[in-house]
N, C-alpha and C. Protein backbone atom coordinates (compact mmCIF):
# COMPACT_ATOMS: atom_id res chain seq x y z
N UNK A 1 0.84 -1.16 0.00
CA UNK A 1 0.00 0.00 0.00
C UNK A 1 0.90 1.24 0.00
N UNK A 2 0.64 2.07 -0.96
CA UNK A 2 1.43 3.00 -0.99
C UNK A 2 1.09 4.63 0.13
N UNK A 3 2.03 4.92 0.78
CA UNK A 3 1.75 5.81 1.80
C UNK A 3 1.76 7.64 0.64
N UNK A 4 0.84 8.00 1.34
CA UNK A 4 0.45 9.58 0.43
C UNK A 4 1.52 10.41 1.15
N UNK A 5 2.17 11.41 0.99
CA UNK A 5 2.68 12.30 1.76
C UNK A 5 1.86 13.95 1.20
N UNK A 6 1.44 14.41 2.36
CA UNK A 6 1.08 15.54 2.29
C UNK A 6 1.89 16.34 2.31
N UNK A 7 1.86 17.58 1.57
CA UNK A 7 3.05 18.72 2.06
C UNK A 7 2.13 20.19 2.28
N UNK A 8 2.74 20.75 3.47
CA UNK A 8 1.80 21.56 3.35
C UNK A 8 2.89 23.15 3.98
N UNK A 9 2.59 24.41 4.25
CA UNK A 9 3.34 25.30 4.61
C UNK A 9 2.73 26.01 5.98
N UNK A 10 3.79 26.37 6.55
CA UNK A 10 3.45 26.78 7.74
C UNK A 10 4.29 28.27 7.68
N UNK A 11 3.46 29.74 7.74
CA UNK A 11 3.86 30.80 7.76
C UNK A 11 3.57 31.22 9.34
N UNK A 12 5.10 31.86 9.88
CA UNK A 12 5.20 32.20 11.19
C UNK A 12 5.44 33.82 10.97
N UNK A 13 4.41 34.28 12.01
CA UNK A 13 4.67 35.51 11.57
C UNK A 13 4.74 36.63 12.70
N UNK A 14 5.03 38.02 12.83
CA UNK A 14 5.19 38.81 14.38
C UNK A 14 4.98 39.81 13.81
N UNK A 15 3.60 40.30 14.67
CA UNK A 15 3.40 41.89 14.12
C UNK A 15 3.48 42.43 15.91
N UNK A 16 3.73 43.72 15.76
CA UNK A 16 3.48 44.47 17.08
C UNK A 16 2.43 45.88 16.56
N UNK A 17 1.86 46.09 18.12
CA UNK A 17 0.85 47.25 18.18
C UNK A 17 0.67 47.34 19.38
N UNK A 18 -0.26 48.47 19.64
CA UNK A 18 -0.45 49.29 20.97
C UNK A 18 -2.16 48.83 20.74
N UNK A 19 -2.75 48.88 22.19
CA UNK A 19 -3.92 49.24 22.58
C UNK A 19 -4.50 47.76 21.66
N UNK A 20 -5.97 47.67 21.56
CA UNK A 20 -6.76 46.74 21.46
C UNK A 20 -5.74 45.64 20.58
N UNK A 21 -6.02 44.68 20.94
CA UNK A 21 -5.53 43.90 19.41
C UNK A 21 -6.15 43.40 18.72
N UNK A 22 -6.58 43.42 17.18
CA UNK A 22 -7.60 43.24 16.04
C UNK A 22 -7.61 41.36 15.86
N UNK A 23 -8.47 40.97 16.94
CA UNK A 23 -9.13 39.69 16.92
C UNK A 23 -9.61 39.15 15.70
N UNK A 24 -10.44 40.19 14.77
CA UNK A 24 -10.93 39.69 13.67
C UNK A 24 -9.62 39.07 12.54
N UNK A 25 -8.40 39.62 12.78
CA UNK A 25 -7.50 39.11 12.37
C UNK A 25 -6.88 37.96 12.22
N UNK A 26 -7.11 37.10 13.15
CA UNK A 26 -7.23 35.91 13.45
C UNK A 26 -7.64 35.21 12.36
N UNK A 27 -8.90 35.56 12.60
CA UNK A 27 -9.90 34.52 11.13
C UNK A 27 -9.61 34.69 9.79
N UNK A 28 -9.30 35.85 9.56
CA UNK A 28 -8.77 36.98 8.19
C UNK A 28 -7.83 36.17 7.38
N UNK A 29 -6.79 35.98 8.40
CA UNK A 29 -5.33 35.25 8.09
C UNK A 29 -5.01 33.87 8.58
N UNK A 30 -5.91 33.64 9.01
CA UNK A 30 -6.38 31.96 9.65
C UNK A 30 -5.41 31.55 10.07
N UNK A 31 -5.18 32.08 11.31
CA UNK A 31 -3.67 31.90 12.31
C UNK A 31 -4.47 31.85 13.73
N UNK A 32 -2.74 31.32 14.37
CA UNK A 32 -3.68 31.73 15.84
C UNK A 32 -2.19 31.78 16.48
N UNK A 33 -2.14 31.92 17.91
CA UNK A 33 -1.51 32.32 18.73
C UNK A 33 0.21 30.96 18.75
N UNK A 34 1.68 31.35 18.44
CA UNK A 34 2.20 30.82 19.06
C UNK A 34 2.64 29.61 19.83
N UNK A 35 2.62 30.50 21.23
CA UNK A 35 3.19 30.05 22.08
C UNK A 35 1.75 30.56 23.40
N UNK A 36 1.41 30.05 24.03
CA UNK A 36 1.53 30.87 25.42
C UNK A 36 1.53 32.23 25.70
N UNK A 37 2.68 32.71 26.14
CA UNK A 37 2.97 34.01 25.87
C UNK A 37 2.31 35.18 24.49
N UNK A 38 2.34 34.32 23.77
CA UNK A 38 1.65 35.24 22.70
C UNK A 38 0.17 35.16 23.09
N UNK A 39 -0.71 34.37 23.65
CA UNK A 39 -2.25 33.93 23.82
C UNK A 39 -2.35 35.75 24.67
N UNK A 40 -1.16 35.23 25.99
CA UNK A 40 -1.40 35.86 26.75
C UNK A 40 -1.36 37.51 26.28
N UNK A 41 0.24 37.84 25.46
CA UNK A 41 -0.16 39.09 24.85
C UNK A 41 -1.14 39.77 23.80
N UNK A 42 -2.22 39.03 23.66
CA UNK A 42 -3.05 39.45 22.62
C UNK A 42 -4.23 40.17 23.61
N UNK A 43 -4.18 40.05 24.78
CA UNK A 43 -5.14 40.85 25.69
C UNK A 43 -4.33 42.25 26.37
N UNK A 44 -4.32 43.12 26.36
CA UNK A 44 -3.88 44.13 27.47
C UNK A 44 -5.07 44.73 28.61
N UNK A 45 -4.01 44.95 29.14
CA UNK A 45 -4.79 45.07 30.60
C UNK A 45 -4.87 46.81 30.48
N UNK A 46 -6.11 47.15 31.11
CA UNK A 46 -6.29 48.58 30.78
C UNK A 46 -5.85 49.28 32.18
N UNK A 47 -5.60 48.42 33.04
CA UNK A 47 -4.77 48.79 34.31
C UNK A 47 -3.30 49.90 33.83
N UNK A 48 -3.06 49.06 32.67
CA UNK A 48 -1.85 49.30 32.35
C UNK A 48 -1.59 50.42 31.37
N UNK A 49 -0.43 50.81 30.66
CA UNK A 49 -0.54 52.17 30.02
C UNK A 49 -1.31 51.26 28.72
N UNK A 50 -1.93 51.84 28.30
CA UNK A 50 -2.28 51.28 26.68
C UNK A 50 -1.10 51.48 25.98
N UNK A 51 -0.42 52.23 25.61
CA UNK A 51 0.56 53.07 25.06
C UNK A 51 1.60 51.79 24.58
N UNK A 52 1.54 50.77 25.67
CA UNK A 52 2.70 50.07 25.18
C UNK A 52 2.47 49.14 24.40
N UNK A 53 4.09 48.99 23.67
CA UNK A 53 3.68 48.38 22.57
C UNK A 53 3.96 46.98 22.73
N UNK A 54 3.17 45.65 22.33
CA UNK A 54 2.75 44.87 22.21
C UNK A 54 3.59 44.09 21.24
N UNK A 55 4.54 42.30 21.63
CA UNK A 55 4.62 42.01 19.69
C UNK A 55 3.99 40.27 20.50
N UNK A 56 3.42 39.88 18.96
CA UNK A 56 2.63 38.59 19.24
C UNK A 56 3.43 37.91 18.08
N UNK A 57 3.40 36.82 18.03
CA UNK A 57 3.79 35.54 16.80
C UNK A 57 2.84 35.01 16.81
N UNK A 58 2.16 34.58 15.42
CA UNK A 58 1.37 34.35 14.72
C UNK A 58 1.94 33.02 14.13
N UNK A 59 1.07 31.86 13.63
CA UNK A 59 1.33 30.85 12.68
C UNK A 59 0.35 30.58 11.85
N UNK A 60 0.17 29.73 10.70
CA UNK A 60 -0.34 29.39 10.09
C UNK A 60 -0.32 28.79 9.33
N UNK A 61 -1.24 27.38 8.90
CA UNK A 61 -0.62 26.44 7.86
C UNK A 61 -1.15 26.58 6.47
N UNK A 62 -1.42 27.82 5.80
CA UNK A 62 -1.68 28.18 4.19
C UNK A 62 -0.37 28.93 4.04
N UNK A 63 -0.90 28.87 2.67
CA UNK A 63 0.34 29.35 1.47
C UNK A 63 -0.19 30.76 1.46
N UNK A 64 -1.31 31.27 2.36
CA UNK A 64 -1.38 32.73 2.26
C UNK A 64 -0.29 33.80 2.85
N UNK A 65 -0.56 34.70 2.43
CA UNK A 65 0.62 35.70 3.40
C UNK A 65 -0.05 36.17 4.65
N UNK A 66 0.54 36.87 5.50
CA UNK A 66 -0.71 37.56 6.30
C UNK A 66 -0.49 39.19 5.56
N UNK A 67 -1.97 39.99 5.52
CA UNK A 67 -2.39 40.49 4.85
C UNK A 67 -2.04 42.30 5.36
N UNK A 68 -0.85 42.56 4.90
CA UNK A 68 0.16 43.83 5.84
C UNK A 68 -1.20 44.66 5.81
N UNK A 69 -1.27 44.93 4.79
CA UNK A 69 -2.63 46.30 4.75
C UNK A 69 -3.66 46.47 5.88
N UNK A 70 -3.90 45.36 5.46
CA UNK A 70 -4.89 45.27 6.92
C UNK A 70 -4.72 45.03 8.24
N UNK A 71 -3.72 44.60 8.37
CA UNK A 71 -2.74 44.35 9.96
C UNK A 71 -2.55 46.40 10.38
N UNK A 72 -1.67 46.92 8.69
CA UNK A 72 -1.89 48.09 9.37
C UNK A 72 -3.06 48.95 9.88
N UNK A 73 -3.96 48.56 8.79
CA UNK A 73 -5.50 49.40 8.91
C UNK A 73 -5.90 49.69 10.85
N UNK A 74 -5.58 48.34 11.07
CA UNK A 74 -5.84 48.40 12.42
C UNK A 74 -4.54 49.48 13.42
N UNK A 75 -3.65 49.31 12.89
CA UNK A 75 -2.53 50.55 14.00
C UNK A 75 -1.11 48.99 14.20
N UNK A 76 -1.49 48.05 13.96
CA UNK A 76 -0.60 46.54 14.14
C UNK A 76 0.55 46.46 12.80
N UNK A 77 1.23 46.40 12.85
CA UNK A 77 2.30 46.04 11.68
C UNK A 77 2.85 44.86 11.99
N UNK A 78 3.16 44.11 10.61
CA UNK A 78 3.77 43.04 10.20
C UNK A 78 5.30 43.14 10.23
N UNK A 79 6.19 42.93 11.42
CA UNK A 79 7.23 42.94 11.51
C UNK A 79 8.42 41.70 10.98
N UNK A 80 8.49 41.04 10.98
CA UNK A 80 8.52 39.14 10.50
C UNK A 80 7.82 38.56 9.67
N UNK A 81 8.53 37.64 9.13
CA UNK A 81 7.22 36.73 8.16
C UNK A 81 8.57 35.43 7.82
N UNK A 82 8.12 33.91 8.12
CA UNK A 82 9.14 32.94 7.96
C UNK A 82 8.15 31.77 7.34
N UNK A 83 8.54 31.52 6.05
CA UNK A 83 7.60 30.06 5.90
C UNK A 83 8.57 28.83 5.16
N UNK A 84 7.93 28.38 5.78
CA UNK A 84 8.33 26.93 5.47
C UNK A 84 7.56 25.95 4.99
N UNK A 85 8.31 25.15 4.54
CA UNK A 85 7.14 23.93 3.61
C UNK A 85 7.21 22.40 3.76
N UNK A 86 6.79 21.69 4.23
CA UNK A 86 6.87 20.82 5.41
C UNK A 86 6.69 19.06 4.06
């Protein structure tokens, strides 16, 4: 029986921003959080200054890019971008 091999790509990616972070983004670019640490930095605490700036890593297993324009639209920039093809 012959075994199939799938290949597929995994784009890792790090944007930083201040104040809310654009959740809808998530679905947009069909990623999600990392590590941990990134889950955790995607919330800020309003205890805290908003002001500061924020960086999260992002993954994802399409051949899409994540989508700068709209990362900026929100105030978030696309700092990183690493893919690989598995």
């Amino acid at each position: 029986m012959a075994t199939r091999t799938t290949k597929f790509t995994v784009t890792t990616f790090t944007v930083e921003g201040r104040g809310a972070f654009p959740f809808d983004m998530l679905r947009y670019d069909c990623c999600w959080p990392k590590t941990d640490d990134d889950v955790h930095a995607l919330h800020y605490n309003e205890g805290r200054s908003a002001l500061g700036l924020r960086t999260v890593t992002l993954v994802t297993e399409h051949d899409n890019k994540p989508t700068l324009g709209r990362w900026n639209s929100y105030g978030w920039n696309v700092t990183s971008t690493e893919t690989r093809k598995s």
